[in-house]
Protein backbone atom coordinates (compact mmCIF):
# COMPACT_ATOMS: atom_id res chain seq x y z
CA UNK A 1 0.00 0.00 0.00
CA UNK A 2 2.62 2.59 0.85
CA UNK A 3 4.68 1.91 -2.20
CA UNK A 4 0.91 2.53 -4.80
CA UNK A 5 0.45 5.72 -2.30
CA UNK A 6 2.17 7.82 -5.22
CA UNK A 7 0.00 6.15 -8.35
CA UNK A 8 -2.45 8.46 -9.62
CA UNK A 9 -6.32 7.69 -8.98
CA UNK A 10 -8.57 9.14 -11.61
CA UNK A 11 -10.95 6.25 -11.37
CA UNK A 12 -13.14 5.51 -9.05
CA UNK A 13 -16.88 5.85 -7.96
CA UNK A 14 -19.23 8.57 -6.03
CA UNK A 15 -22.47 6.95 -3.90
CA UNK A 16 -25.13 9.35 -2.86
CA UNK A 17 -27.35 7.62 -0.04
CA UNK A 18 -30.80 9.09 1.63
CA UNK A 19 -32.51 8.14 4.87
CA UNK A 20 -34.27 9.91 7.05
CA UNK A 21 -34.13 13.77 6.78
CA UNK A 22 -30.44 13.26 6.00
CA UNK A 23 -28.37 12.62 2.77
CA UNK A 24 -24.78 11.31 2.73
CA UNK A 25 -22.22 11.33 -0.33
CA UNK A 26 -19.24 9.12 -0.73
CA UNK A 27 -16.19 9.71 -3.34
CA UNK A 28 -13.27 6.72 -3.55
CA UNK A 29 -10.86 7.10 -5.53
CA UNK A 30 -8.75 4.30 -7.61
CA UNK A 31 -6.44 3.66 -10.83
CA UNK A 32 -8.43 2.24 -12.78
CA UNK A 33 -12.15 1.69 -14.00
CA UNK A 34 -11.43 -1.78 -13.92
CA UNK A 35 -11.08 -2.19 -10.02
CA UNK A 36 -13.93 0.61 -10.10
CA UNK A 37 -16.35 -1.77 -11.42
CA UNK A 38 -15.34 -4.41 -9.28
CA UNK A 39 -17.99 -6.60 -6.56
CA UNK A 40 -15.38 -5.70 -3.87
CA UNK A 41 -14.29 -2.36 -4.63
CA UNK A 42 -18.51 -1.32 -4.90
CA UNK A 43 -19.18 -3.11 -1.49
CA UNK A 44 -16.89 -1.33 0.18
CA UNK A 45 -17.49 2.15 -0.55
CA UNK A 46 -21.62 1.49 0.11
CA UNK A 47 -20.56 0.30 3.20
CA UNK A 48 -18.81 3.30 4.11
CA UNK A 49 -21.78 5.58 2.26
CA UNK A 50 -24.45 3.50 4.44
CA UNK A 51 -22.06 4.14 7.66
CA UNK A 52 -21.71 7.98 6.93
CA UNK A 53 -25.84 8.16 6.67
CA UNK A 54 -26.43 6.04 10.00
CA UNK A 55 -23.94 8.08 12.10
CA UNK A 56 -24.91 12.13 12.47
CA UNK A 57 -21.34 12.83 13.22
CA UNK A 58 -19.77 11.62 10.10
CA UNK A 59 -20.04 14.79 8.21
CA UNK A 60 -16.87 15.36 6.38
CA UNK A 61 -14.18 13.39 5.08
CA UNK A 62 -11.90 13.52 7.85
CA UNK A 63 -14.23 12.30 10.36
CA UNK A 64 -14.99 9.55 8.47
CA UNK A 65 -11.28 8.10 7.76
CA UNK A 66 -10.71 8.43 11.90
CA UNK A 67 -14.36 6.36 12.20
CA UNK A 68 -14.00 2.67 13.08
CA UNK A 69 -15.05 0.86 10.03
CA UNK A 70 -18.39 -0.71 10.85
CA UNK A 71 -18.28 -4.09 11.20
CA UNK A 72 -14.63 -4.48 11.81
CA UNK A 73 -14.08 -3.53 15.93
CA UNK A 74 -10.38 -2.12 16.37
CA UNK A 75 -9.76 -1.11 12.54
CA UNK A 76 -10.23 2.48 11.46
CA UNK A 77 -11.50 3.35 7.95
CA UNK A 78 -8.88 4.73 7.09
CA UNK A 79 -6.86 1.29 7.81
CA UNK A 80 -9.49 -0.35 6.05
CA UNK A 81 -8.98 1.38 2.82
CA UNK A 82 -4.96 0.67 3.08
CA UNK A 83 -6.11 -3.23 3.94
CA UNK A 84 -8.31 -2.59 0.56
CA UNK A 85 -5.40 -1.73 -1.78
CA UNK A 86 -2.97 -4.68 -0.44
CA UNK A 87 -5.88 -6.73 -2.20
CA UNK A 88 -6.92 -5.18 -4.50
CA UNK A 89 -3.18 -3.81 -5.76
CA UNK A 90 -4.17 -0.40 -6.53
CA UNK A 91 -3.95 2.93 -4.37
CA UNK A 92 -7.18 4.13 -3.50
CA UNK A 93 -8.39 7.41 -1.55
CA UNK A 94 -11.49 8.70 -0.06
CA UNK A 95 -11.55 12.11 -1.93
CA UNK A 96 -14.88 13.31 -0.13
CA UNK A 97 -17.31 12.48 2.08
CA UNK A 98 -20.07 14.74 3.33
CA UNK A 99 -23.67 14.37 5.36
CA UNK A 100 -26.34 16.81 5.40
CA UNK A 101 -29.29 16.83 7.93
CA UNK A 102 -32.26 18.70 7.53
CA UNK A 103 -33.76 21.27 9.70
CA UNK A 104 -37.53 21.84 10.94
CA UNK A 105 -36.60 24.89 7.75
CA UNK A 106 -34.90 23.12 5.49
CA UNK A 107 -34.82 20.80 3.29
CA UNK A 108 -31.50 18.30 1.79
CA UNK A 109 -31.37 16.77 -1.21
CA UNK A 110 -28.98 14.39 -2.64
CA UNK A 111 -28.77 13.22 -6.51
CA UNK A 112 -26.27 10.79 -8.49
CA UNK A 113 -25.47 10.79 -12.00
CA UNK A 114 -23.92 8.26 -14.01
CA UNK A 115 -22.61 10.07 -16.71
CA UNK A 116 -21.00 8.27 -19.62
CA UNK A 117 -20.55 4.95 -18.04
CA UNK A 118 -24.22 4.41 -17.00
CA UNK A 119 -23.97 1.03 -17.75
CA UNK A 120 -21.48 0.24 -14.75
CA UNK A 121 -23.52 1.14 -12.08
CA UNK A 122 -26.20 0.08 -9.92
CA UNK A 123 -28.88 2.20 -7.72
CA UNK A 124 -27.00 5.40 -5.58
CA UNK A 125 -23.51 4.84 -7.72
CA UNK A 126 -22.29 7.25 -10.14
CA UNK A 127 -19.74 9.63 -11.67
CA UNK A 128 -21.52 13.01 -9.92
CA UNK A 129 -22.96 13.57 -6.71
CA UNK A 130 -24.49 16.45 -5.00
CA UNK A 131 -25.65 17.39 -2.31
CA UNK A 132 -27.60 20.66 -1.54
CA UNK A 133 -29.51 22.31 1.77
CA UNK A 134 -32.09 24.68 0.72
CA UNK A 135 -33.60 26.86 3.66
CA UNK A 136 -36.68 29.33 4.06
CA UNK A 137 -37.24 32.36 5.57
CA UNK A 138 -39.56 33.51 7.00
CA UNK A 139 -40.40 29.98 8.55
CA UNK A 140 -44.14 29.60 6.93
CA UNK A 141 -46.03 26.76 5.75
CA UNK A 142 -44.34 26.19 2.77
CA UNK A 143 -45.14 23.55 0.14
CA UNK A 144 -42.35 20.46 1.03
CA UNK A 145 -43.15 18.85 -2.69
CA UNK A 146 -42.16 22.27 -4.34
CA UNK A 147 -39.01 23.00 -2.28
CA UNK A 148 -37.73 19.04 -3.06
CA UNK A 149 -38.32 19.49 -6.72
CA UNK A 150 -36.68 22.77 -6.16
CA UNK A 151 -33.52 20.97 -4.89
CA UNK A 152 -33.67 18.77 -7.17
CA UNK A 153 -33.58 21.45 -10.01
CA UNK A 154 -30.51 23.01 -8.20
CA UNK A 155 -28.87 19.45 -8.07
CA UNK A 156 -29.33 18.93 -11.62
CA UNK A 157 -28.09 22.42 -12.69
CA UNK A 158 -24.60 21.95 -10.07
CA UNK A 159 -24.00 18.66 -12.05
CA UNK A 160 -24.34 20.28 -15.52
CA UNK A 161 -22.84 23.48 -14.87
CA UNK A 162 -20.21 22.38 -12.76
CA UNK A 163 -19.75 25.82 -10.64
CA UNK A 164 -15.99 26.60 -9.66
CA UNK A 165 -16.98 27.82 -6.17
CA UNK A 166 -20.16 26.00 -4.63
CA UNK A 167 -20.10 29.17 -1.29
CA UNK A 168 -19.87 31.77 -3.42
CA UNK A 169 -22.52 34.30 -4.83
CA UNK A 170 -21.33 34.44 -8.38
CA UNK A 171 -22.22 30.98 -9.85
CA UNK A 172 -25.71 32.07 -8.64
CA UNK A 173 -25.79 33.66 -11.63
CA UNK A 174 -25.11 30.98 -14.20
CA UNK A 175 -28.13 30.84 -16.61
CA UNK A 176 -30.23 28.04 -15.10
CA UNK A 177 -29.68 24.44 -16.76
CA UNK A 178 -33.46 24.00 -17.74
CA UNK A 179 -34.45 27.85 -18.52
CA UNK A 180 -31.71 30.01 -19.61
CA UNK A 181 -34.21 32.80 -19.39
CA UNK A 182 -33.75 33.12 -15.61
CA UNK A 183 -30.19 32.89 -13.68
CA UNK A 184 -29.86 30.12 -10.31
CA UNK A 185 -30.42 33.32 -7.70
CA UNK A 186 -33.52 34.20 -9.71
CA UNK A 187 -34.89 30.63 -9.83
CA UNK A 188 -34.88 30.96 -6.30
CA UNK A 189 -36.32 34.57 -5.79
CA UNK A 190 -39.06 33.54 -8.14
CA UNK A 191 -40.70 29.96 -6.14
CA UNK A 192 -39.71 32.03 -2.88
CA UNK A 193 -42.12 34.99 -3.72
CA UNK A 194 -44.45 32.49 -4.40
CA UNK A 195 -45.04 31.49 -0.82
CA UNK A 196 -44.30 34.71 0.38
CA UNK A 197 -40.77 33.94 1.87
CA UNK A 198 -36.69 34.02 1.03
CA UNK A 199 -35.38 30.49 -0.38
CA UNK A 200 -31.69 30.58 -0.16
CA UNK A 201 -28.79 27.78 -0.55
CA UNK A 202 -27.78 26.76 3.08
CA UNK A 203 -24.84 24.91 1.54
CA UNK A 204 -24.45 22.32 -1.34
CA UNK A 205 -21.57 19.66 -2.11
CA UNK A 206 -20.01 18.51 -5.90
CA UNK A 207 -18.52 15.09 -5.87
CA UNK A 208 -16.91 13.90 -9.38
CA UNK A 209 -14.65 11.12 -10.13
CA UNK A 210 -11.68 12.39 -11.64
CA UNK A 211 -12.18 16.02 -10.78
């Protein structure tokens, strides 16, 4: 493992998992898309996406590698990757990991995309993930259905446009992937004043193999 620590890894696979009122995201890293596509390589990396989802303090990458691997008492997973590319002969890395949990006002999406290779991958696995927090304010009844679809607009438009800087306000005015007629911030101004309150990004996340 130390000696493939060096070896490039633009390969690998992102896993988007939801539960309830909380979305995680995984990104591994590997050499190859052939040990990408592989049983064992898969397994592993929805085991770590389905142990970021089940534990609320998993939420970044750092706190996940220091996390004893579920399953295996005593072993980090950070050990368990390095275990991972003695057998699998490749270096691997987790690039990214991140959990969002919603909020009485808010909402979090998360959303996968296989890109090219769709035919590799199962349910949650793909080449993009994102996730993304939208929030309301004034707290009112607001319509849940509208704000998810809302999300979901804003999750297809981050894995289109692919945004340099995800916190800042400038990408908010990209043209909007499905109506080029209105930018991202006035997407959002426009459902807001439909319910009579502010809908703003809390946060969002872009996971991409490769990137």
């Amino acid at each position: 493992a130390a000696r493939k620590a060096e070896h490039a890894t633009e390969a690998g696979i992102v896993i988007v998992k939801a539960g309830d009122n909380a979305v995680g995201a995984v990104e591994v890293a590997c050499e190859t898309d052939f040990v990408a596509r592989t049983d064992k390589f898969k397994t592993f990396v929805h085991r770590l996406a389905d142990q970021l989802l089940a534990d609320k303090n998993l939420t970044d990458t750092a706190k996940l590698l220091a996390a004893e691997f579920a399953g295996t008492p005593g072993k980090t997973v950070a050990a368990a990757v390095q275990e991972l590319v003695a057998q699998l002969g490749e270096n691997m890395t987790i690039r990214q990991a991140a959990r969002y949990a919603a909020t009485p006002a808010s909402r979090v999406l998360g959303y996968i995309h296989s890109g090219e290779l769709a035919g590799t991958y199962g349910p949650y696995e793909g080449r993009i993930g994102i996730l993304v927090e939208l929030t309301w304010e004034p707290a009112a009844q607001i319509n849940l259905a509208v704000i998810d679809r809302l999300a979901h607009d804003v999750a297809l438009h981050l894995a289109a446009a692919t945004p340099q800087e995800l916190v800042a306000e400038d990408w908010l005015q990209q043209p909007f992937i499905k109506d080029e007629r209105l930018s991202v911030a006035e997407l959002l101004q426009q459902r807001g004043q439909e319910f009579g309150t502010t809908i703003t990004i809390k946060r969002c996340t872009r996971l991409e193999v490769g990137a």
